[in-house]
PDB file of N, CA and C in Angstrom:
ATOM      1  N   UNK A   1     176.312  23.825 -75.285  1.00  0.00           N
ATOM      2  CA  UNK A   1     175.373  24.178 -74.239  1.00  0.00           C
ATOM      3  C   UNK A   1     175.477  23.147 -73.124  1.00  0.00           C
ATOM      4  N   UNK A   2     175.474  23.588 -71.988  1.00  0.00           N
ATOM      5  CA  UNK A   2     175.295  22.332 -71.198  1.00  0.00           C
ATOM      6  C   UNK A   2     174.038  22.483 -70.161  1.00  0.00           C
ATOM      7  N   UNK A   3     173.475  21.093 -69.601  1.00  0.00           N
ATOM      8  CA  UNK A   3     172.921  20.914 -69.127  1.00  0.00           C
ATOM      9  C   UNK A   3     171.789  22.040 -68.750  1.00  0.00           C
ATOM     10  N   UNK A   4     172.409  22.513 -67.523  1.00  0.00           N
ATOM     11  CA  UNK A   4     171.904  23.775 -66.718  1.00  0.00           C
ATOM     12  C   UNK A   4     171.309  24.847 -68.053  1.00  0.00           C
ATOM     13  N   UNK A   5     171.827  25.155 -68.674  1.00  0.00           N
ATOM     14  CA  UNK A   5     171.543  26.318 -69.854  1.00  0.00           C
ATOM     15  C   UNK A   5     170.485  25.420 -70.501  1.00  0.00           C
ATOM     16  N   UNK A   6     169.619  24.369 -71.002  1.00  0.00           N
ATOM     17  CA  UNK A   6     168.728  23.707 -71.202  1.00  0.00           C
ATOM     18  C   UNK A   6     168.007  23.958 -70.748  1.00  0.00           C
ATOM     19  N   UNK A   7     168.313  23.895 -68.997  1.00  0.00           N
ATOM     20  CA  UNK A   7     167.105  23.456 -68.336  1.00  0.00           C
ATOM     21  C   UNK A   7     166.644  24.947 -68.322  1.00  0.00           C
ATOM     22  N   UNK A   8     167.153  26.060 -68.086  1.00  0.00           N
ATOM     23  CA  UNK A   8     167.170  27.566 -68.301  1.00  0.00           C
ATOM     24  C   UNK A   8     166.336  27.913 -69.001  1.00  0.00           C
ATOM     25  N   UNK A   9     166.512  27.259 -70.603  1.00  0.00           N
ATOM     26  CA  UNK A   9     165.865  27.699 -71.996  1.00  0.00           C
ATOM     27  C   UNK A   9     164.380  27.514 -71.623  1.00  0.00           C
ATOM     28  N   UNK A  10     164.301  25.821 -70.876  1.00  0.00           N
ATOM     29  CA  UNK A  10     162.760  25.054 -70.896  1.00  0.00           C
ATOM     30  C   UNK A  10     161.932  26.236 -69.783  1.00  0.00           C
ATOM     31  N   UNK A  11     162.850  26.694 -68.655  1.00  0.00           N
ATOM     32  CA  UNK A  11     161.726  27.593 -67.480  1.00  0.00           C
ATOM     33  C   UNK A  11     161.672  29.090 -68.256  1.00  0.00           C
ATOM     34  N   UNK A  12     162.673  29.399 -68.902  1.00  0.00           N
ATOM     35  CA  UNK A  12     162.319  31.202 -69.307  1.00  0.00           C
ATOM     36  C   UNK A  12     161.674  31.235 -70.553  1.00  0.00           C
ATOM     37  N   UNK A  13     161.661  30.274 -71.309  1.00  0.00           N
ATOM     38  CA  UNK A  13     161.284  30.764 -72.863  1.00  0.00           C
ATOM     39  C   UNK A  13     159.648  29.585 -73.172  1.00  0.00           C
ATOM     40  N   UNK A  14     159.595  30.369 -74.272  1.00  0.00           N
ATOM     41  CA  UNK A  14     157.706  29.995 -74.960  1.00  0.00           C
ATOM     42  C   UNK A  14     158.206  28.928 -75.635  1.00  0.00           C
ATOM     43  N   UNK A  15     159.332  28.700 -76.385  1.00  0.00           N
ATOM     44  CA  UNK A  15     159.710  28.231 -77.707  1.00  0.00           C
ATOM     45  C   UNK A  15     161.252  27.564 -77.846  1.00  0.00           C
ATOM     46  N   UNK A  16     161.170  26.734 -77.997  1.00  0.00           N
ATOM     47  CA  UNK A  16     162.691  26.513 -77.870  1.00  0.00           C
ATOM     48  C   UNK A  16     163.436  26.932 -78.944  1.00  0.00           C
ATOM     49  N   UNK A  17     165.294  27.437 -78.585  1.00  0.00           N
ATOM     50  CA  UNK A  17     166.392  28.375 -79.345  1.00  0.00           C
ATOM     51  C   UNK A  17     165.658  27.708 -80.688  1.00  0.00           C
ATOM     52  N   UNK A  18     165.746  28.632 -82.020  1.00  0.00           N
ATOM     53  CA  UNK A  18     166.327  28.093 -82.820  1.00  0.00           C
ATOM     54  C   UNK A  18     167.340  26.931 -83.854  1.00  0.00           C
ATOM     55  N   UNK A  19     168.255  27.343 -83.006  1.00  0.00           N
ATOM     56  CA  UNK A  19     168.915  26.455 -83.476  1.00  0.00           C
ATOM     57  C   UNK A  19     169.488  25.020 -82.924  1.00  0.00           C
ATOM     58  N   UNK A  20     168.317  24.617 -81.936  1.00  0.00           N
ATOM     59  CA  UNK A  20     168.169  23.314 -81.266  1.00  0.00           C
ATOM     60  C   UNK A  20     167.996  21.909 -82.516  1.00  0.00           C
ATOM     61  N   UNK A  21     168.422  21.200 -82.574  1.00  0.00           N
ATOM     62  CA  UNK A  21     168.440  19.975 -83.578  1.00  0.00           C
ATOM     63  C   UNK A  21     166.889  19.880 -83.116  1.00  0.00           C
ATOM     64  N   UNK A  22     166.207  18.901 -84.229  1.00  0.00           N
ATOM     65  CA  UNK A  22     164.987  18.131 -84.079  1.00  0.00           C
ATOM     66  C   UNK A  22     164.712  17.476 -82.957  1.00  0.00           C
ATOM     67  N   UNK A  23     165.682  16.978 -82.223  1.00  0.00           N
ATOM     68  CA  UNK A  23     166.028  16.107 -80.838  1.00  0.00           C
ATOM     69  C   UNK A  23     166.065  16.751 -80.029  1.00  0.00           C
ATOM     70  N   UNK A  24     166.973  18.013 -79.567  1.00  0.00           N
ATOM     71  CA  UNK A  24     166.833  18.803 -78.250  1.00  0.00           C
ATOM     72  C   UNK A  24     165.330  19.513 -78.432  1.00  0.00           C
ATOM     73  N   UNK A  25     164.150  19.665 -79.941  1.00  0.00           N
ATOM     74  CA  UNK A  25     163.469  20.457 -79.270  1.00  0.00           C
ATOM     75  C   UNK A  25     162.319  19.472 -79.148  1.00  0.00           C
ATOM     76  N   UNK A  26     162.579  18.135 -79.554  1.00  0.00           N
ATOM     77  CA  UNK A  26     161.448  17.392 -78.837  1.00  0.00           C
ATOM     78  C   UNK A  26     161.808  17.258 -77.394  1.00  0.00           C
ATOM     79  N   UNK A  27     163.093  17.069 -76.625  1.00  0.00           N
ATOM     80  CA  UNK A  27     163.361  16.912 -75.719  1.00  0.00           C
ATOM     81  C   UNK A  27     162.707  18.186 -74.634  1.00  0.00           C
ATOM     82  N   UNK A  28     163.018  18.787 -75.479  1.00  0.00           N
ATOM     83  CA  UNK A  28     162.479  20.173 -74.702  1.00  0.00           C
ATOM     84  C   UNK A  28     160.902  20.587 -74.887  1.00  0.00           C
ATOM     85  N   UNK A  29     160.175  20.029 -76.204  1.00  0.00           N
ATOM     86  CA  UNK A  29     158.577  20.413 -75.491  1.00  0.00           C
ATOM     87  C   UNK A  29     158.469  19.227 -74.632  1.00  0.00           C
ATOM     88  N   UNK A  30     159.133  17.894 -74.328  1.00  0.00           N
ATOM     89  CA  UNK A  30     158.461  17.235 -73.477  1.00  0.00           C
ATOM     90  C   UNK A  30     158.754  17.552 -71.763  1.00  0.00           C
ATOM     91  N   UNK A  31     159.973  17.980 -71.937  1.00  0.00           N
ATOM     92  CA  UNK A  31     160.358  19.123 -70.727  1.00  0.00           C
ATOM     93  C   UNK A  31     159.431  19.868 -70.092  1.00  0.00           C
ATOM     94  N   UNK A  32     159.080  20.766 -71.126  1.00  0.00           N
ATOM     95  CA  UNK A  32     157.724  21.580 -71.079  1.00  0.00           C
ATOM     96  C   UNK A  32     156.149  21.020 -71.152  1.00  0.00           C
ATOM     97  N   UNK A  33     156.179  19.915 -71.362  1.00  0.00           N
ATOM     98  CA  UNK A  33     154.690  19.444 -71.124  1.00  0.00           C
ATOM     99  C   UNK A  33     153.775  19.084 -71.947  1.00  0.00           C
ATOM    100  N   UNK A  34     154.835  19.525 -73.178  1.00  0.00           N
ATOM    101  CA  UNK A  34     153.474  19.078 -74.593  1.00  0.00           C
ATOM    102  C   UNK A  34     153.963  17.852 -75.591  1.00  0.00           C
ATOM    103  N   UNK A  35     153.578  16.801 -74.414  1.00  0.00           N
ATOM    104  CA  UNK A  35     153.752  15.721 -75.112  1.00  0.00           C
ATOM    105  C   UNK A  35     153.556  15.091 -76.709  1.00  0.00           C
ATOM    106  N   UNK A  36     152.712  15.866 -77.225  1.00  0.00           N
ATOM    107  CA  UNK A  36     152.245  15.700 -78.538  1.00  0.00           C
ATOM    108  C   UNK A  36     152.792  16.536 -79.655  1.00  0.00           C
ATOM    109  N   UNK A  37     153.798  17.664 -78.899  1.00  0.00           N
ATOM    110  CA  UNK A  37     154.675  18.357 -80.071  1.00  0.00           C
ATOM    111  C   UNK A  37     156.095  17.688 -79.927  1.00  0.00           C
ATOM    112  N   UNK A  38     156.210  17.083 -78.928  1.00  0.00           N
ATOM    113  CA  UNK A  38     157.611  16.399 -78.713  1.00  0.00           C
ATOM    114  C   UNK A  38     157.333  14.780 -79.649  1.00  0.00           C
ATOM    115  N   UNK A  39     156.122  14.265 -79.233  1.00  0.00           N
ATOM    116  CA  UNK A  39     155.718  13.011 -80.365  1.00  0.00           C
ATOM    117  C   UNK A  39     155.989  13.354 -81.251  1.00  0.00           C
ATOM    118  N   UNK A  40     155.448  14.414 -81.929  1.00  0.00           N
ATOM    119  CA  UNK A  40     155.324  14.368 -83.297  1.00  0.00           C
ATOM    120  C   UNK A  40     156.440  14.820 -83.866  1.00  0.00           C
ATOM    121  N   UNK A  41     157.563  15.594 -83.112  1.00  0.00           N
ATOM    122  CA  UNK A  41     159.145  15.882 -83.971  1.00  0.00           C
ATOM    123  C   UNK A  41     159.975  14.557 -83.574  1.00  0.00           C
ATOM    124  N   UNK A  42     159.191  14.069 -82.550  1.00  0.00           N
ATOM    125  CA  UNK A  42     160.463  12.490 -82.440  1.00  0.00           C
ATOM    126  C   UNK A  42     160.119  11.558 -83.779  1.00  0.00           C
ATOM    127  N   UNK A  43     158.751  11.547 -84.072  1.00  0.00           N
ATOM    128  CA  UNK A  43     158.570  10.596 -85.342  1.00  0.00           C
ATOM    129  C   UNK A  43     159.274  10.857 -86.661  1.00  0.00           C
ATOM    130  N   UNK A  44     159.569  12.010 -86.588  1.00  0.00           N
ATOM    131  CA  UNK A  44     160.313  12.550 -87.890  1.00  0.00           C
ATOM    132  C   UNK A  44     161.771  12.418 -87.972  1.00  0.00           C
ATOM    133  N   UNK A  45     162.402  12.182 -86.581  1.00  0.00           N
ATOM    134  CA  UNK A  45     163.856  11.628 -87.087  1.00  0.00           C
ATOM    135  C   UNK A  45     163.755  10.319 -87.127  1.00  0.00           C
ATOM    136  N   UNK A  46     164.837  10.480 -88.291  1.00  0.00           N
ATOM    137  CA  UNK A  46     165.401   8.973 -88.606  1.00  0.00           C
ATOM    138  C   UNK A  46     166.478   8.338 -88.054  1.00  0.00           C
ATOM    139  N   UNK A  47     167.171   9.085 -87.244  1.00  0.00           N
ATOM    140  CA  UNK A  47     168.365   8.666 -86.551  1.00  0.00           C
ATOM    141  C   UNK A  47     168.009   7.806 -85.386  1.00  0.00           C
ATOM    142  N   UNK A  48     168.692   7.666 -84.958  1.00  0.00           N
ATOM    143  CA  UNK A  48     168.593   6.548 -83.524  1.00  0.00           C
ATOM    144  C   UNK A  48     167.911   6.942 -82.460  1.00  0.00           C
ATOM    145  N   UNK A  49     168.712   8.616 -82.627  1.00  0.00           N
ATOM    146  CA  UNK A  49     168.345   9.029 -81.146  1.00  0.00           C
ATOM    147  C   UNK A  49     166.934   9.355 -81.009  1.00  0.00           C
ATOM    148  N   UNK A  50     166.808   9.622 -82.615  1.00  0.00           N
ATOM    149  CA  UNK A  50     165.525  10.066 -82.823  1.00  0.00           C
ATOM    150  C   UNK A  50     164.238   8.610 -82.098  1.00  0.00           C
ATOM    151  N   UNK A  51     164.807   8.095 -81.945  1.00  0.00           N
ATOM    152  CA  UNK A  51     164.119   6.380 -81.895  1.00  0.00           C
ATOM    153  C   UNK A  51     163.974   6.129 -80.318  1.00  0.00           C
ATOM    154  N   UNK A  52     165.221   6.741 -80.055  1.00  0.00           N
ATOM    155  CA  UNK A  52     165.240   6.830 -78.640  1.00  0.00           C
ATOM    156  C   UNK A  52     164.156   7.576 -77.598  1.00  0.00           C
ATOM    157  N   UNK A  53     164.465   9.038 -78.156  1.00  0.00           N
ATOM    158  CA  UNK A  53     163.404   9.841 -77.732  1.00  0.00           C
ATOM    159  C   UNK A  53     162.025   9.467 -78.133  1.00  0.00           C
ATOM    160  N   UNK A  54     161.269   8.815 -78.963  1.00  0.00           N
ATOM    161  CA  UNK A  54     159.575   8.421 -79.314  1.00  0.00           C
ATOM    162  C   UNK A  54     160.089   6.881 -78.540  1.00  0.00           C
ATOM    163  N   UNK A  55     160.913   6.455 -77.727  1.00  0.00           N
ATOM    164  CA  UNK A  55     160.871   5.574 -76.910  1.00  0.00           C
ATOM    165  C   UNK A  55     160.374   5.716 -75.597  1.00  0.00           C
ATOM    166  N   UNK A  56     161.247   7.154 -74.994  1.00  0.00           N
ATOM    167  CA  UNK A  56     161.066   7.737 -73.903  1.00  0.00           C
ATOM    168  C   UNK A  56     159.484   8.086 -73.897  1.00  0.00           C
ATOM    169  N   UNK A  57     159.013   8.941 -75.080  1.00  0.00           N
ATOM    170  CA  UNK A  57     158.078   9.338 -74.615  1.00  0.00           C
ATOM    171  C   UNK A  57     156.584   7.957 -74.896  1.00  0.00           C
ATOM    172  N   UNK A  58     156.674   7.679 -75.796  1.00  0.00           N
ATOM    173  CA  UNK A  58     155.754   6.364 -75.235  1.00  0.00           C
ATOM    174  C   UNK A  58     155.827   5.748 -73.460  1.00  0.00           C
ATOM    175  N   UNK A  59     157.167   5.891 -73.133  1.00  0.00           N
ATOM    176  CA  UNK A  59     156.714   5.300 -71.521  1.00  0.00           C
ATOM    177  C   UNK A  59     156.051   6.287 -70.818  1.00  0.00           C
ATOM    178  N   UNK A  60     156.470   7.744 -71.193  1.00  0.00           N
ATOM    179  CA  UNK A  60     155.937   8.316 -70.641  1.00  0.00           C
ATOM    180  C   UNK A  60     154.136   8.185 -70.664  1.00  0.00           C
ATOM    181  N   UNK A  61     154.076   7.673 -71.622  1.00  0.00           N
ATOM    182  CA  UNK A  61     152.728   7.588 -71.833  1.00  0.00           C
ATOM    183  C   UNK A  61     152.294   6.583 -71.383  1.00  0.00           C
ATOM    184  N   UNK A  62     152.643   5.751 -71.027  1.00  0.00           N
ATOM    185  CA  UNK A  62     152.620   4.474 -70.462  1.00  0.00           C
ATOM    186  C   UNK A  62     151.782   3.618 -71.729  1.00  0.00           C
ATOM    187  N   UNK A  63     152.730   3.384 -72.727  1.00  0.00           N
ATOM    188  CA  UNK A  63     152.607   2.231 -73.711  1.00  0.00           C
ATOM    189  C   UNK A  63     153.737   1.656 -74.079  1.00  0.00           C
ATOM    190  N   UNK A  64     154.085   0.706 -72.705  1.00  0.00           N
ATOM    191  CA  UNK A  64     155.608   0.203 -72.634  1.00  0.00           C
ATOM    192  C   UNK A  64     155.484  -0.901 -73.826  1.00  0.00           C
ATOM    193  N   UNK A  65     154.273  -1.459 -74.458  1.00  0.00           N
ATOM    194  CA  UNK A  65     155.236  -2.629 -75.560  1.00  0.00           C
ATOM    195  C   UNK A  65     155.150  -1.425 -76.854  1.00  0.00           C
ATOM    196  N   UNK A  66     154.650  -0.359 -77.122  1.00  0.00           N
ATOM    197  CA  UNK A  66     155.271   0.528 -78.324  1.00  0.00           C
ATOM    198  C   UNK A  66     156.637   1.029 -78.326  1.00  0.00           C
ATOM    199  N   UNK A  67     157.060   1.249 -76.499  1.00  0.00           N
ATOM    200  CA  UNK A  67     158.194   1.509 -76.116  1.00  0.00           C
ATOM    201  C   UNK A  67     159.472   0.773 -76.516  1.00  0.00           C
ATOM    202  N   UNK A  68     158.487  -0.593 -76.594  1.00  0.00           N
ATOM    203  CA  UNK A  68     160.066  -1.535 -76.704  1.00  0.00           C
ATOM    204  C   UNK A  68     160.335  -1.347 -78.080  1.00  0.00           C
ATOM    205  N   UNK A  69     159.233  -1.561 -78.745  1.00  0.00           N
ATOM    206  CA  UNK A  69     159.604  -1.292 -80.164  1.00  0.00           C
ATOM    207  C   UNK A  69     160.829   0.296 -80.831  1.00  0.00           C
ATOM    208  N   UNK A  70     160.057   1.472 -79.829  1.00  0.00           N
ATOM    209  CA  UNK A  70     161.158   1.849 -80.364  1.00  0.00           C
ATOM    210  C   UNK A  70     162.481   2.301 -79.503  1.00  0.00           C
ATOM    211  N   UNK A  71     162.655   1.248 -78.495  1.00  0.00           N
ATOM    212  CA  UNK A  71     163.870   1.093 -78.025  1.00  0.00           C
ATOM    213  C   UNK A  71     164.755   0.436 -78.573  1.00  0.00           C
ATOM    214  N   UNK A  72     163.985  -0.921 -79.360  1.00  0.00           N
ATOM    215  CA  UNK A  72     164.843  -1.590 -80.621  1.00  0.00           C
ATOM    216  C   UNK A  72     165.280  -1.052 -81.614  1.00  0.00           C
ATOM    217  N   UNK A  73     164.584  -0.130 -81.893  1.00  0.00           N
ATOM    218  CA  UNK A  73     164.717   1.124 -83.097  1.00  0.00           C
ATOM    219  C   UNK A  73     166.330   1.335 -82.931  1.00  0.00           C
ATOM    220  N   UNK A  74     166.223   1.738 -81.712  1.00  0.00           N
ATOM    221  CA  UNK A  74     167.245   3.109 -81.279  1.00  0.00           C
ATOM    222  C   UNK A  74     168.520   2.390 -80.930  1.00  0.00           C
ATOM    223  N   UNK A  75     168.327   0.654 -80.740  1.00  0.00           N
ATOM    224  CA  UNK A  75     169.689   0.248 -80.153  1.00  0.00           C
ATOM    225  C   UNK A  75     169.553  -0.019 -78.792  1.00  0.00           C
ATOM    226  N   UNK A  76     168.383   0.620 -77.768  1.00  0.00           N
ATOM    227  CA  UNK A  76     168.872   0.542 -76.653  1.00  0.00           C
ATOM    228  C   UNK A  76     168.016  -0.569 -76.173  1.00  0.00           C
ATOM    229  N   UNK A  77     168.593  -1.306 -74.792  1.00  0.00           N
ATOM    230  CA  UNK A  77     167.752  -2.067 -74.327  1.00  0.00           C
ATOM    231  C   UNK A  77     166.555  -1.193 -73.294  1.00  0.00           C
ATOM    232  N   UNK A  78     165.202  -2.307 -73.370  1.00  0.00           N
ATOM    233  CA  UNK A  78     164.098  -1.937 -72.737  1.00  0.00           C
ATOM    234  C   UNK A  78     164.234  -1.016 -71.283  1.00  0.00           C
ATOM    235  N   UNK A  79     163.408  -0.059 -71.376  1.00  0.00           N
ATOM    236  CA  UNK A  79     163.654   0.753 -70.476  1.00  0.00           C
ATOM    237  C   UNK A  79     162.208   0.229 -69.409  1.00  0.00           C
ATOM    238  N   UNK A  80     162.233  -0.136 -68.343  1.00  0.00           N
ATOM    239  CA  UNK A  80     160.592  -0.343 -67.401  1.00  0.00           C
ATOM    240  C   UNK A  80     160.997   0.269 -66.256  1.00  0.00           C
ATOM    241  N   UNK A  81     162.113   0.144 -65.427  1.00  0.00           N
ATOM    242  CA  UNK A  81     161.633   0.309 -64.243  1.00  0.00           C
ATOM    243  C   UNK A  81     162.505   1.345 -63.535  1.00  0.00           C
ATOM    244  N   UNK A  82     163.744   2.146 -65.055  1.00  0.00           N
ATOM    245  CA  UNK A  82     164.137   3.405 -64.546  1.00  0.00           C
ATOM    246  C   UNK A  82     163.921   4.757 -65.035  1.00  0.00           C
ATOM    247  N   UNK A  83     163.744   5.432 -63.802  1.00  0.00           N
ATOM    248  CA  UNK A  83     162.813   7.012 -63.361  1.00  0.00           C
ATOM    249  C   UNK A  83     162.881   7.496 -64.706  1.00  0.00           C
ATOM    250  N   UNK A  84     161.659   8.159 -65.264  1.00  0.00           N
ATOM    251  CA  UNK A  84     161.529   8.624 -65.993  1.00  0.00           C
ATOM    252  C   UNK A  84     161.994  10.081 -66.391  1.00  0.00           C
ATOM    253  N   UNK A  85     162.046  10.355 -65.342  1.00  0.00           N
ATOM    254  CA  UNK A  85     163.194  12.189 -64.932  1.00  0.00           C
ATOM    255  C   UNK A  85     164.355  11.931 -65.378  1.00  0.00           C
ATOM    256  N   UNK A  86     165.026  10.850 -64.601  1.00  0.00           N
ATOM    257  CA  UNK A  86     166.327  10.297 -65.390  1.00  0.00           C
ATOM    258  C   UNK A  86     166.749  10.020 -66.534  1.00  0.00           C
ATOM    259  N   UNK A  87     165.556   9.208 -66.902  1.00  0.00           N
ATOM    260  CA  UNK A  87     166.075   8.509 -68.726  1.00  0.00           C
ATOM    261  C   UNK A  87     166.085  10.259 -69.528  1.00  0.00           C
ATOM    262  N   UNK A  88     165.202  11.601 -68.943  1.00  0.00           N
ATOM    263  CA  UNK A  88     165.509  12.285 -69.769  1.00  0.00           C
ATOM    264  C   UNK A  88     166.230  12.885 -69.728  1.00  0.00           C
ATOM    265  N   UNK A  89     167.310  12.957 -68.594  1.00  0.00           N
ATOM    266  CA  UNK A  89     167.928  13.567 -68.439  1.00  0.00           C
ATOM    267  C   UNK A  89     169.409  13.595 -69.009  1.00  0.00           C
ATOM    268  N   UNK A  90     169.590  11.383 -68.934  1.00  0.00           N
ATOM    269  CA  UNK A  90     170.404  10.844 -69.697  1.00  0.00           C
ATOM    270  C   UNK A  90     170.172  11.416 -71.067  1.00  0.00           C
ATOM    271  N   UNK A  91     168.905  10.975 -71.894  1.00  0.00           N
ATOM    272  CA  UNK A  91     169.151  11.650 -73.177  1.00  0.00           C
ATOM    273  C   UNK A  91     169.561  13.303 -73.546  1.00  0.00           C
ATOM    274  N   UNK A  92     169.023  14.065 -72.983  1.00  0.00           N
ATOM    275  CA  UNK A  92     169.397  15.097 -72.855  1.00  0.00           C
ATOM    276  C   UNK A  92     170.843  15.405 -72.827  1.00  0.00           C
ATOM    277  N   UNK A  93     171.466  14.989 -71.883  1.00  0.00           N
ATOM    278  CA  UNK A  93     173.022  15.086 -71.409  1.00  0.00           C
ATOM    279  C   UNK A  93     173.849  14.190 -72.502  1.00  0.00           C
ATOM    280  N   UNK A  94     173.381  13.267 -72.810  1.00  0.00           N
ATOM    281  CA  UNK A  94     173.817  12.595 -74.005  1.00  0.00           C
ATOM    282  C   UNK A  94     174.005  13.027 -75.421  1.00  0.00           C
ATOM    283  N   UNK A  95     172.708  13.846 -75.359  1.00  0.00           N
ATOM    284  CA  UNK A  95     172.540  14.326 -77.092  1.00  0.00           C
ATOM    285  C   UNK A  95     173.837  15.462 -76.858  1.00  0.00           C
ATOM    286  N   UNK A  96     173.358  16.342 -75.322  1.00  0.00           N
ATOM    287  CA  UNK A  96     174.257  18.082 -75.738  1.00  0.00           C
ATOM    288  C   UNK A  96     176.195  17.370 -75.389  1.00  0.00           C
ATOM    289  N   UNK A  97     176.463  16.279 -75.326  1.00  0.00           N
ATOM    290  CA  UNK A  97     177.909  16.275 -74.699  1.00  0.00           C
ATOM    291  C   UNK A  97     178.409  16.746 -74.174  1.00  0.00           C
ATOM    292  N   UNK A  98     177.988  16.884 -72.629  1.00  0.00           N
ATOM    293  CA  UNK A  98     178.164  17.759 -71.596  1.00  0.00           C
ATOM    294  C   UNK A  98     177.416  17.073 -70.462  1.00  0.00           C
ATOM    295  N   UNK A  99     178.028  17.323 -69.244  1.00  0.00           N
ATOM    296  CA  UNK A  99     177.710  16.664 -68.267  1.00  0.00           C
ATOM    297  C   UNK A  99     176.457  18.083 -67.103  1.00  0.00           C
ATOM    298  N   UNK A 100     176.153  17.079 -66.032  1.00  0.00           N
ATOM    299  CA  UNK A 100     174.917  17.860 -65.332  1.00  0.00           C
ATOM    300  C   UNK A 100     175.858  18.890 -64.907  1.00  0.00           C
TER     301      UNK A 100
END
């Protein structure tokens, strides 16, 4: 899937595909606005990225020292002072391997 076909899924549909990993569909309710269904499937992976994404969305929430914590999680260094549209967009584009 790339990019564009994501962003597609998040404006036409209630629910994200099926067969989206745990990661594209937290990525995608936070896309969509429901920060607290995207929390709660980021806490459940154990992978990195998974660490990554409940990173992102803590800033979004603006609780940057929970953030750091799970930016350490994930490997990455502290995220503060770049756009938050961006960092999801990076993860996003990152997880599907495919460019914008």
């Amino acid at each position: 899937m790339k990019f564009e076909e994501f962003i597609q899924s998040v404006e036409k549909s209630s629910n994200p595909p099926p067969d989206f990993s745990p990661c594209l569909q937290a990525l995608w309710w936070a896309k969509k606005g429901d920060w607290h269904k995207a929390h709660d499937l980021s806490q459940e992976i154990e992978e990195a990225e998974g660490s990554w994404i409940h990173a992102h969305l803590h800033r979004v929430e603006g609780d940057l020292s929970n953030a750091a914590y799970w930016y350490s999680r994930a490997g990455k260094a502290v995220k503060t002072k770049e756009d938050l549209n961006q960092e999801w967009e990076l993860i996003v584009v990152s997880l599907l391997g495919s460019e914008f």
